[in-house]
Structure formats: C-alpha cells, structure tokens
Protein backbone atom coordinates (compact mmCIF):
# COMPACT_ATOMS: atom_id res chain seq x y z
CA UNK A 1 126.15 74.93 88.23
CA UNK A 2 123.70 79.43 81.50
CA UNK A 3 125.04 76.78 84.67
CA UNK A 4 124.40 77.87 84.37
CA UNK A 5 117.83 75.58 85.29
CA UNK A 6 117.85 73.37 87.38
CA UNK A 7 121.83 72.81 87.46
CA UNK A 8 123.15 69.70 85.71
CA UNK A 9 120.57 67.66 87.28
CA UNK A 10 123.15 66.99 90.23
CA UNK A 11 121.30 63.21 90.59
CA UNK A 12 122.18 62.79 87.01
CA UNK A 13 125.90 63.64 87.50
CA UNK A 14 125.99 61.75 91.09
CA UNK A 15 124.58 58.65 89.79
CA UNK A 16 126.42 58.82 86.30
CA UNK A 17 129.40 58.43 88.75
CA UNK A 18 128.07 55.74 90.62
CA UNK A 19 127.16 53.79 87.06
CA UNK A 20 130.95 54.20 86.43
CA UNK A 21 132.07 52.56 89.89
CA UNK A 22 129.37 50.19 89.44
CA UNK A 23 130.48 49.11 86.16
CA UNK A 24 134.06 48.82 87.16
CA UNK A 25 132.62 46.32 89.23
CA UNK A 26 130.51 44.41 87.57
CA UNK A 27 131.05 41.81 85.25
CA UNK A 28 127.85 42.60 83.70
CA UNK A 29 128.94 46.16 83.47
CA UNK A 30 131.07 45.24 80.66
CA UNK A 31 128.74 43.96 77.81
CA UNK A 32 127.01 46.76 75.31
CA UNK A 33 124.63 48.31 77.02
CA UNK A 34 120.89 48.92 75.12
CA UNK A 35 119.51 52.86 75.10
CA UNK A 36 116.23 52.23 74.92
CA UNK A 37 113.69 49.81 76.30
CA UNK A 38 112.84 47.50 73.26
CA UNK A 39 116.14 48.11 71.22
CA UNK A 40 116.91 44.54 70.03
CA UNK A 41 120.52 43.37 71.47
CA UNK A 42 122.98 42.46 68.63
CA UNK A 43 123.28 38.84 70.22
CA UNK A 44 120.61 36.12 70.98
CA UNK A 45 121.02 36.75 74.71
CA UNK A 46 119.77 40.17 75.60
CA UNK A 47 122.45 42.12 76.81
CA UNK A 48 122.69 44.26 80.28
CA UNK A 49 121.35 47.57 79.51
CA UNK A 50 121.31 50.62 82.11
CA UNK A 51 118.32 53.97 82.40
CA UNK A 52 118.92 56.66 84.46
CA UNK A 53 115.57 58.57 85.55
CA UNK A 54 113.17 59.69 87.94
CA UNK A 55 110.50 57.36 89.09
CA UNK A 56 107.02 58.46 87.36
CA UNK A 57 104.43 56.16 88.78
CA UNK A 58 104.43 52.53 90.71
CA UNK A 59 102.05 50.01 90.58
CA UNK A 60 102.22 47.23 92.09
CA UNK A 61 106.32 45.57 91.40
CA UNK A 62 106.04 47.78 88.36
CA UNK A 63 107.79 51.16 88.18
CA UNK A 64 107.49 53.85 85.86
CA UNK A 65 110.50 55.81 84.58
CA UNK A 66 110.75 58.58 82.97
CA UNK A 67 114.48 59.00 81.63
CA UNK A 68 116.79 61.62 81.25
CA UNK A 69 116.94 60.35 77.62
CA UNK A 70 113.37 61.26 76.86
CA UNK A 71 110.33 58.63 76.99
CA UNK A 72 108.77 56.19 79.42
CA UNK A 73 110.27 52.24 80.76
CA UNK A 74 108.38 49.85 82.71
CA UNK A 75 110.82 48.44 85.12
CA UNK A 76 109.67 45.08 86.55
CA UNK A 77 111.30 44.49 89.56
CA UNK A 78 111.55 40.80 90.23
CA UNK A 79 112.36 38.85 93.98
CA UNK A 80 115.93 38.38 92.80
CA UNK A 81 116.13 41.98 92.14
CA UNK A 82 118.70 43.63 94.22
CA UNK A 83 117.50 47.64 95.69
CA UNK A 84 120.30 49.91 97.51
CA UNK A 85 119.99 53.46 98.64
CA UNK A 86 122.23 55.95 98.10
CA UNK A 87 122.76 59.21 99.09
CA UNK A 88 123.88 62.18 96.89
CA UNK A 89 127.36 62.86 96.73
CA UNK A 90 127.58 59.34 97.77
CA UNK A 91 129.98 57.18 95.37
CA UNK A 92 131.09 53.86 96.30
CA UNK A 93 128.54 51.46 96.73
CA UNK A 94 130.04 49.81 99.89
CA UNK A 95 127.98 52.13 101.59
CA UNK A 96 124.97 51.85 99.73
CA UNK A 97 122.00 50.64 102.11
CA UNK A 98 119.47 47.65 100.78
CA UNK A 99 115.83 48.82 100.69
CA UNK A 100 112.78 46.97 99.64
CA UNK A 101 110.59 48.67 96.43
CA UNK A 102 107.97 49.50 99.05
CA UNK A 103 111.62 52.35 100.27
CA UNK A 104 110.90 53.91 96.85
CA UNK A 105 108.56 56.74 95.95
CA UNK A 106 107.48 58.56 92.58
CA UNK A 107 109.94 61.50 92.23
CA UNK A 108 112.77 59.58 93.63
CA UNK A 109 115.80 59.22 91.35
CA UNK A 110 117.05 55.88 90.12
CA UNK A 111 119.96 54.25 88.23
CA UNK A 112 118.17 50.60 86.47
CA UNK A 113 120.69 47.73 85.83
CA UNK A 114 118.26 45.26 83.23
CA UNK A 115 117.51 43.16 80.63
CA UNK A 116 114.96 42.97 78.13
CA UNK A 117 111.72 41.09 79.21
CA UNK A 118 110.06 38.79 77.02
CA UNK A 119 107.52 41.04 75.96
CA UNK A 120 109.88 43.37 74.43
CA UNK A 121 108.45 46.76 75.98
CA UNK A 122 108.82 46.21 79.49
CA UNK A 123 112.54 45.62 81.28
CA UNK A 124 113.31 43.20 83.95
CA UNK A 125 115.59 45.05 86.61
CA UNK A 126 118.67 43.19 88.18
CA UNK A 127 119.56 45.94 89.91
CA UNK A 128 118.31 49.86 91.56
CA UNK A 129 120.04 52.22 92.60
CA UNK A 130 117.85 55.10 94.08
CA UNK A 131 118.50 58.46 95.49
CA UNK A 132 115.63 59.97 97.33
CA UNK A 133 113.93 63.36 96.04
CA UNK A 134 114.37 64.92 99.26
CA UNK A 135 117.66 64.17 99.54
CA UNK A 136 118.33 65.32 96.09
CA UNK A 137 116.23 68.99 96.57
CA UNK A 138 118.06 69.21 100.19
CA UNK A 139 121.64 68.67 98.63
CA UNK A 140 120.71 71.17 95.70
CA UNK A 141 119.57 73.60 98.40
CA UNK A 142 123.34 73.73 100.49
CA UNK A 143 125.39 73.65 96.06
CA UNK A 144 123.04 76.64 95.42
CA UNK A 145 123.99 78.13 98.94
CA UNK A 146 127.58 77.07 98.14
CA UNK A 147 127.07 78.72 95.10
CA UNK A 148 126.15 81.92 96.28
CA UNK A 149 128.48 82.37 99.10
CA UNK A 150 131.65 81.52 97.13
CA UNK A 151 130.69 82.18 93.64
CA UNK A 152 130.95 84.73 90.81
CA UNK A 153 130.62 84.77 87.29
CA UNK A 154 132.27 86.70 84.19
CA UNK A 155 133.86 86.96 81.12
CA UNK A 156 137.23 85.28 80.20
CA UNK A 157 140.09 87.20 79.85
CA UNK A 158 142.76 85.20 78.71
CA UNK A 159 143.86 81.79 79.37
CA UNK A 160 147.34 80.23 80.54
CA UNK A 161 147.04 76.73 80.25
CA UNK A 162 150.30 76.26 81.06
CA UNK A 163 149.94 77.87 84.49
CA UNK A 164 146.70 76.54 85.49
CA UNK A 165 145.07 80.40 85.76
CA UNK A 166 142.18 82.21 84.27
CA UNK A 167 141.45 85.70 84.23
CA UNK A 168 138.11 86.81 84.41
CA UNK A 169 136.80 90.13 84.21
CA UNK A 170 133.34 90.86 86.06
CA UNK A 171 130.46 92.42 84.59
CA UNK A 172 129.53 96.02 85.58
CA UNK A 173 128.39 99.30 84.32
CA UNK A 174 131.02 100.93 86.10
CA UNK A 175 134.83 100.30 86.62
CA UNK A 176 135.40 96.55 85.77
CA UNK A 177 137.61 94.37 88.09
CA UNK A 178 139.66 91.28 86.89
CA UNK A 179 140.10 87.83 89.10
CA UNK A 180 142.32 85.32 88.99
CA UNK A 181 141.40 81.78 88.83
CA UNK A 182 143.12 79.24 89.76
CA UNK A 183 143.25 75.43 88.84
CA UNK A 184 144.19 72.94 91.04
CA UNK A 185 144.14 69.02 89.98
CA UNK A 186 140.84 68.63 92.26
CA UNK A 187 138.71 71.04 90.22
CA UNK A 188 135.59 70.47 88.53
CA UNK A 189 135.21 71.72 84.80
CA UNK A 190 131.88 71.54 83.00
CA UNK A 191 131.53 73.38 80.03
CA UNK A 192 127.09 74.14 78.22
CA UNK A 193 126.60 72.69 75.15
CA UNK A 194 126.46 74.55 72.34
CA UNK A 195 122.60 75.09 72.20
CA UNK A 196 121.00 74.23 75.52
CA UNK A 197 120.44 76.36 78.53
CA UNK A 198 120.21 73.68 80.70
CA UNK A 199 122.69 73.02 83.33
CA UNK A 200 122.08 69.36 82.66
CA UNK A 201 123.38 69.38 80.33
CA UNK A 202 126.59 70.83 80.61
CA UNK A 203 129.30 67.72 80.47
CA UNK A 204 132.86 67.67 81.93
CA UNK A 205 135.52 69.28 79.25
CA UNK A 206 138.75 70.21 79.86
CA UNK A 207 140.60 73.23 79.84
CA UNK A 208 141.62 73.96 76.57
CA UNK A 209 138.06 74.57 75.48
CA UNK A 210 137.87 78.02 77.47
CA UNK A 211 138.70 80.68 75.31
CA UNK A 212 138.55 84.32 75.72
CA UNK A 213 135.31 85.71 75.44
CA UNK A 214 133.48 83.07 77.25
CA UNK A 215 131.11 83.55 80.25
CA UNK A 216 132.60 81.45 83.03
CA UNK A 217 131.16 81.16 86.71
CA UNK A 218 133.85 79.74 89.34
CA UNK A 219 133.55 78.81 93.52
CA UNK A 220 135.93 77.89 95.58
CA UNK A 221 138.52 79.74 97.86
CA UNK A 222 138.83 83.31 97.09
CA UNK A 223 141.64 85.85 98.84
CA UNK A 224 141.66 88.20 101.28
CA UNK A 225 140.93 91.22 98.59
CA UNK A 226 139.40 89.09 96.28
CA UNK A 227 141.79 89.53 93.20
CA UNK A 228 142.10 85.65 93.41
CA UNK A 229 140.42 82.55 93.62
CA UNK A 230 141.35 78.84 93.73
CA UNK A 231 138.49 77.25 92.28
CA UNK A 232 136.52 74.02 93.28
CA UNK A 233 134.01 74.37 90.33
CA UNK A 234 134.20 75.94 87.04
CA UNK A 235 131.39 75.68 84.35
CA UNK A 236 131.98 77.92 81.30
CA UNK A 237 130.25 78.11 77.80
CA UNK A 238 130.13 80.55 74.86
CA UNK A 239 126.98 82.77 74.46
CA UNK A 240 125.81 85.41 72.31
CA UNK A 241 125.50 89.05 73.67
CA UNK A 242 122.43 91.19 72.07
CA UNK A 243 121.69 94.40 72.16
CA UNK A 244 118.96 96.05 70.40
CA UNK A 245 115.16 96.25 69.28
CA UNK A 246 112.75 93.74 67.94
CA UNK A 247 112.06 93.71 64.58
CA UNK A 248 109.24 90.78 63.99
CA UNK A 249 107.58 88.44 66.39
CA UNK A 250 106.29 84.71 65.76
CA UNK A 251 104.75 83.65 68.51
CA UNK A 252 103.46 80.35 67.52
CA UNK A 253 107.10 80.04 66.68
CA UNK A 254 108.39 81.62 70.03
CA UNK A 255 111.10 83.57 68.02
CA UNK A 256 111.87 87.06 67.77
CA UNK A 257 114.17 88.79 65.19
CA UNK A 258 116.32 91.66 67.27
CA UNK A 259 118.24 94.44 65.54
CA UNK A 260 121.67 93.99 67.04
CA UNK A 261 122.99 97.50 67.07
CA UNK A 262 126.53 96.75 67.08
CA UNK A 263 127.12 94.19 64.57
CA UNK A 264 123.72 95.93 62.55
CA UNK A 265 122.50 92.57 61.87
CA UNK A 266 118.92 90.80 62.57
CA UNK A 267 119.71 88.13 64.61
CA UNK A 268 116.85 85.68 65.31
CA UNK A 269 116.29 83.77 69.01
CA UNK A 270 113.90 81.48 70.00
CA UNK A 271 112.41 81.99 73.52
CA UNK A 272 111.64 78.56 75.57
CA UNK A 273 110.36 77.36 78.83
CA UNK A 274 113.27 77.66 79.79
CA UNK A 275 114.10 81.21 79.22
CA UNK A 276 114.25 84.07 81.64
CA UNK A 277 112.59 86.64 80.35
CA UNK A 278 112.45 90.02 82.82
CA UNK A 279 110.86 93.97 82.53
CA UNK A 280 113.63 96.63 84.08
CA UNK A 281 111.61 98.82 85.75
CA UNK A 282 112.24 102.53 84.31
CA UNK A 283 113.67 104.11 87.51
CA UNK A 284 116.07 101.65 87.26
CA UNK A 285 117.15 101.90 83.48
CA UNK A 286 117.31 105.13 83.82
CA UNK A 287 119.83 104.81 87.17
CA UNK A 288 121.86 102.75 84.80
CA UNK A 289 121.96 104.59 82.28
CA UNK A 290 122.41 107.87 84.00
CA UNK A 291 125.23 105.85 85.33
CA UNK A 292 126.67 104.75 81.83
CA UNK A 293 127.24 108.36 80.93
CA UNK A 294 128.64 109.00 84.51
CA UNK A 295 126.51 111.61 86.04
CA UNK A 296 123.65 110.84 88.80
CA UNK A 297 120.58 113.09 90.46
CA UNK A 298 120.78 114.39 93.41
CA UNK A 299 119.68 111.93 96.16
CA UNK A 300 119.50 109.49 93.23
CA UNK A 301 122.67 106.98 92.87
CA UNK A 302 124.25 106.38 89.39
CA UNK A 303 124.21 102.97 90.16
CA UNK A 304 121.00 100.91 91.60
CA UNK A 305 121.72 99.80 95.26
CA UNK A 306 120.07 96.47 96.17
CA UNK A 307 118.66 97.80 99.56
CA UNK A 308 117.25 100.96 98.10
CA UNK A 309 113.67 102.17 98.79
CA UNK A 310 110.58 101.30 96.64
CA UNK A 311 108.85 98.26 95.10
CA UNK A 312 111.54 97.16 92.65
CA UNK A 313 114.50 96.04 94.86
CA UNK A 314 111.94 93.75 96.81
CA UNK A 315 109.43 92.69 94.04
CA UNK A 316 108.72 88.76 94.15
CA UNK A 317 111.37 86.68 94.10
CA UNK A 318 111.72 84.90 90.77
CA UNK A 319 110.01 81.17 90.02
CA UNK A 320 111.96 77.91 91.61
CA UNK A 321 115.58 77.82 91.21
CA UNK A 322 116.77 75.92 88.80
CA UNK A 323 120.74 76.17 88.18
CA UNK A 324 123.98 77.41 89.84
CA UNK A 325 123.26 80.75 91.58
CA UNK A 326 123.87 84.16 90.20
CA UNK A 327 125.37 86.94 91.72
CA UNK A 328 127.30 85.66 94.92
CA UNK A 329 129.84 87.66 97.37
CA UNK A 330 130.72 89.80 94.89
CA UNK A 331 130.04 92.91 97.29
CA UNK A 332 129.19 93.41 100.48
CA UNK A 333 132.57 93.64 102.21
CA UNK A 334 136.29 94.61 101.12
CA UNK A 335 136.92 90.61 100.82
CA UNK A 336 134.20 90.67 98.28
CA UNK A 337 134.71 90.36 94.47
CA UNK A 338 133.27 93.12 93.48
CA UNK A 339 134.00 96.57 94.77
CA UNK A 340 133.67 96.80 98.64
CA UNK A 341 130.84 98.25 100.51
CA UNK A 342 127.50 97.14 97.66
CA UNK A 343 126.62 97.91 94.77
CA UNK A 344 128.73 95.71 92.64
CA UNK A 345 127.71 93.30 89.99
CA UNK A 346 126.35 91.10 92.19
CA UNK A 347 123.75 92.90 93.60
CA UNK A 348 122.78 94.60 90.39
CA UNK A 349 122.00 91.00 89.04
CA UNK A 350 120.05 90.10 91.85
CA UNK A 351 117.51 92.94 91.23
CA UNK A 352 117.60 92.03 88.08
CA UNK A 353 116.78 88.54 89.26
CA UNK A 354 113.98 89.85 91.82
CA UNK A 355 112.19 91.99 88.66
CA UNK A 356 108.49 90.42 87.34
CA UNK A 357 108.90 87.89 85.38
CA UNK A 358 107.80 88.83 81.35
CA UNK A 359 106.19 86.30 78.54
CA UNK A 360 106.56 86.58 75.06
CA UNK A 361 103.20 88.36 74.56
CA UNK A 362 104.64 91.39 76.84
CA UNK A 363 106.93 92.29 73.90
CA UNK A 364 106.20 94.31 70.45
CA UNK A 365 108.08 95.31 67.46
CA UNK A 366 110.40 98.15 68.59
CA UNK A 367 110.66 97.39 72.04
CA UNK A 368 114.40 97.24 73.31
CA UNK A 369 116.11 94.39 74.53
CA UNK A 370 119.51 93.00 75.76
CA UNK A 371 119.45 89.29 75.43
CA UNK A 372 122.02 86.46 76.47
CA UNK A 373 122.00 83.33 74.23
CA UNK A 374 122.95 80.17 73.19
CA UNK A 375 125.92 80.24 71.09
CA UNK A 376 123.57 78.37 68.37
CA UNK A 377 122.67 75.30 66.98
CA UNK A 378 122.98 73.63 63.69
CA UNK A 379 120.01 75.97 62.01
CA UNK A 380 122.17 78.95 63.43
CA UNK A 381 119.02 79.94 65.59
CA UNK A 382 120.22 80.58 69.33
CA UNK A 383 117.80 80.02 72.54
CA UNK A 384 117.35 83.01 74.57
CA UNK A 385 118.94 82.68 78.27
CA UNK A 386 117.69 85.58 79.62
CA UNK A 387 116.30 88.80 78.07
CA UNK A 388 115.36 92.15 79.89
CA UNK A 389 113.24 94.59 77.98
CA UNK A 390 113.10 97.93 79.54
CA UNK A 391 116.25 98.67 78.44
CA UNK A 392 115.84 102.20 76.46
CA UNK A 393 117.36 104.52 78.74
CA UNK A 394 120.65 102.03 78.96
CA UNK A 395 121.02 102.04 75.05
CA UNK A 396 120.45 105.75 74.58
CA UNK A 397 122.86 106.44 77.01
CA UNK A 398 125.61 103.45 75.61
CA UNK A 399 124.65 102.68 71.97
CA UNK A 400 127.45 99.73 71.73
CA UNK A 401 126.38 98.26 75.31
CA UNK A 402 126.64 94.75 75.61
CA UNK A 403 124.29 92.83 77.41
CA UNK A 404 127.17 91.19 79.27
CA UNK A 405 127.43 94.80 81.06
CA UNK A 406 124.34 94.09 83.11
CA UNK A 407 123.63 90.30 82.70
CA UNK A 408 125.23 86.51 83.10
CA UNK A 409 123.72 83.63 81.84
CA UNK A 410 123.62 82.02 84.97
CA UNK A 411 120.83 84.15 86.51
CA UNK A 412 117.86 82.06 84.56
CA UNK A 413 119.91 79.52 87.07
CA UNK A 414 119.65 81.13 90.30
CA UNK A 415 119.49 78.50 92.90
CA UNK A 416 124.35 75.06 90.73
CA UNK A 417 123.61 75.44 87.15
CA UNK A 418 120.50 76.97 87.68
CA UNK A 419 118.37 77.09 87.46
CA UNK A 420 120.67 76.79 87.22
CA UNK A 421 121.54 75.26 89.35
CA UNK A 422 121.77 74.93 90.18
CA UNK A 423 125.69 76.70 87.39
C-alpha cells in the first residue's frame, strides 16, 4: 500500500486506530497530549502524552523506543503499569490480552500511554499497547499477497465524484486498456505526500484530491473481464514522469540533473535509500523498443514475456519488500486486467522488478534514464522512486515516451505500499 517501502508501516496505521478507540475511552485520552519526551506540559501537572514506535532495546523495566517521529524515549514501566497485546488488524481493546514486560521483545511494536518522569528525559508509562514483530511481518506477508492477487496500478483518467467511479488507464507499451473503479462507503483511500516515497507515510484523504493524471493502485473485487473493479483499497499520489539523459552528477549530494526530452528542461532529483534504482538489460530495451515502433524479429517477441529464456527474466529477486506490491493479475488469464494470455503490464513490471539492482556510481553524464518521482517538495527538488537506465533503445525508438509507459511507482514497493508495501 510510490504505496506505494515498506507500505504505510501497517503497525503504524493499526495502532493509530487503536490510539483513537483508546482515547474515546479514556478519560485521560482527552487532555493535550506532549510530542516529545521532555516537552514541558503547559500546566503544573504533566499531562498524558502518547509515542508510537518500535521497541529498540530493554533493560531491565526500562524500554527503549525508537518513534515513528524520529529520536529515542526511555519508557519506565512501573508495577501499576498496565501491558495488553494486540494483534494487527485488531481494534477494540476488549480483546486485547494482558502480558507482563518480560511478553515484550526488541522489534516489537508499541503504542505508550505516559507522563513525564521527574527527571525530565525519561517517561513513566501508564499504559502499552504492543503488537508483536512477527505478527506484524506475517500480516504484511498475506496485504502484500492480497496485493498482488487483486491489485493493479495506473494512471487516472477522469474522475466522477458524483458517481463514486474512477477510470484508470494501465500502463503499457502496447494497446492501453481502461478500468473502472468503483467506490463503495467501505473503501480505504490513502493518498503519498507530496515528497516522500514512503508508504508510511501516505495518510487517509478523500476523494476529491484524485485528479487526472495521478498514479493510483486499487484491490478489491474485479469482474469477470476485468473492465471493472470495486475497490477495497485505493492509495493514489501525483508523481513526476522523466524521460531523458543525465546531464551532471553530485554524488555527495545524491542528485542528478536529467534532460527531460519532452518538456526540454533540466530537471534535478535526488536519489535516496529509498530509491529503486534498476539496469534494463539491452535485449530487453531493445524488445521494447522494437515493440514501440511495432515491428519484432523473427523468433524474437515485440514485447518481453516474463517466462522467456535467458538470465534476465529470472535474475535475483529484488532486496526485502517494502510497500504495496507491483504488478498483480493484470495477465495471465482472460479475467485478468491486462490483456489475456501474458505479457501485459504486469509482467513487464515484474522483470523490471527482478533486474540487478543499480547505485548511483553505476550512472554517468549521458546515460539515459526514465525516472518516476516525487511530485516535489518545498525546494522544488523531487526524490527519485524508481529509475531504470538502459533505456536507449526505448527513447530512440519513442522520443516523447513517458516513463509511466513502462513503470509505476509502486514497484520500489513490491511486497502494501511497498515497499511498498507494502502500496
């Protein structure tokens, strides 16, 4: 669930839902909560504050938490200090189940209800509310299946609002299909902030914030020939489409400067941790491109296949999932979203997916790219989602190619968002 590294961290959603419930009831849930460990209350009586994290280290009835805000809080957990259990997807705490701090291990997530100790850097905790790291990575594992089984991504169409409906056209260097998706008052909508690839951080938005032109990735129920879909999850965002070759490179700045060759501007991006960065193999760029101008080789498809012979459909699978799942059941079958019988969109960005990973000092000045980005932040400079170098034979053969052709954002999340997710 760009979905779109590890998606949003699904603990952080889950137990964001249970701080809700637990603050409805609670009357200590209604006082000002603090941010940080240390931030002096506005009253003489420290008031409740809540941290959200995973467990770093324990020692002794002292935990370690690293939040999702940034930065490090000694918990003390004290006698009177009540400890439940919950599991993910899990949100009323009726069923919560009490556990002793012994129950708890580092990497386990946890939801702190506290007050500031006298020392003023440590916090004493009235309450924990953990969710167990296996639990968590086994409930990520069956989204990202989820994911993958019912999802798809592309771009937004149009929008009726009033009708509850979405059209979304699929991404493909061939004929391009259209899907209908449909809202129900059960669905999920998350929409990326405007400069992070990180599934965690995409926050719930409503409708009116998709616009045409958006990447969107949906699951749910699709029909029989997969012209429509009644969604259970939708995360969308905006992001930037590049196509073209690098003209600078900082790397103690991790940004390159690329030649768009549509727009004829120099664009710069700045590559993170957290970017997927991926080397097309040339058979394959040249298959696409060859495919682009719509002729092929004899014995050699205009479009890559994902079962076809040779290294590059089974190179090594790409590092740990982190975010919704790419590609999906958008082939493979005339129920399929893409076109039936392989070789739709889907299985083109799974090879893509399955390619050796590139770094920053694998590029040069001239090489060309097609990147997906951030839509920007407030210095204007975007962070690179994914980029595949490679790409020559694809812009030789399709000068104005967008990147959204080949690529989604959601494949640096291949595992709901994604990363995605996980989206």
């Amino acid at each position: 669930m760009v979905f779109w590294n590890r998606p949003v961290h699904e603990s952080a959603l889950l137990i964001a839902a249970i701080c809700l419930n637990f603050s409805a009831g609670s009357a200590a849930g209604s006082q000002s909560p603090q941010a940080q460990a240390g931030q002096q209350p506005s009253s003489q009586t420290p008031a409740a504050a809540r941290s959200v994290g995973t467990i770093k280290s324990i020692s002794g009835n002292a935990i370690t938490l690293t939040t999702d805000t940034g930065g490090d809080v000694t918990v003390q957990v004290q006698d009177a200090t009540k400890l439940v259990r919950i599991a993910p997807g899990q949100k009323d705490l009726k069923e919560a189940t009490p556990i002793q701090l012994a129950d708890v291990q580092p990497g386990d997530r946890i939801l702190v209800r506290s007050k500031l100790a006298e020392d003023g850097k440590s916090v004493l905790a009235v309450s924990v509310i953990a969710m167990k790291k296996a639990d968590i990575a086994e409930k990520q594992s069956r989204d990202s299946e989820e994911w993958q089984r019912h999802g798809f991504s592309g771009l937004v169409n149009s929008v009726d609002a009033a009708g509850g409906t979405i059209s979304v056209t699929l991404p493909a260097t061939g004929e391009k299909k259209s899907v209908a998706v449909h809202l129900s008052k059960d669905t999920i909508l998350r929409r990326y902030a405007s400069d992070s690839v990180k599934f965690d951080d995409a926050k719930p938005a409503p409708l009116d914030q998709i616009k045409p032109g958006d990447q969107l990735r949906a699951r749910g129920t699709r029909s029989s020939d997969g012209s429509e879909l009644t969604a259970d999850e939708i995360v969308s965002g905006t992001f930037r489409n590049l196509a073209g070759t690098i003209s600078a490179l900082d790397a103690s700045a991790g940004t390159i400067i690329v030649q768009d060759l549509v727009s004829k501007k120099s664009i710069t991006v700045r590559i993170t941790a957290e970017s997927q960065l991926r080397k097309l193999p040339a058979p394959m760029a040249q298959r696409i491109g060859m495919h682009l101008k719509g002729t092929s080789t004899e014995g050699q498809p205009s479009a890559p296949t994902p079962r076809g012979a040779g290294s590059t459909a089974n190179a090594e699978q790409t590092a740990k999932p982190s975010g919704p799942p790419s590609g999906g059941s958008e082939s493979g079958g005339s129920g399929g979203i893409g076109r039936p019988g392989g070789g739709g969109t889907a299985d083109l960005q799974q090879m893509i997916n399955r390619m050796p990973a590139a770094t920053l000092a694998d590029l040069q000045k001239g090489d060309a790219v097609m990147v997906v980005a951030t839509e920007g932040g407030a210095n204007g400079v975007s962070t690179v989602v994914t980029l595949l170098c490679g790409v020559e034979p694809i812009l030789e053969a399709s000068p104005k190619s967008n990147s959204s052709t080949i690529l989604s954002p959601w494949s640096l999340n291949s595992g709901g968002g994604g990363e995605a997710a996980t989206p």
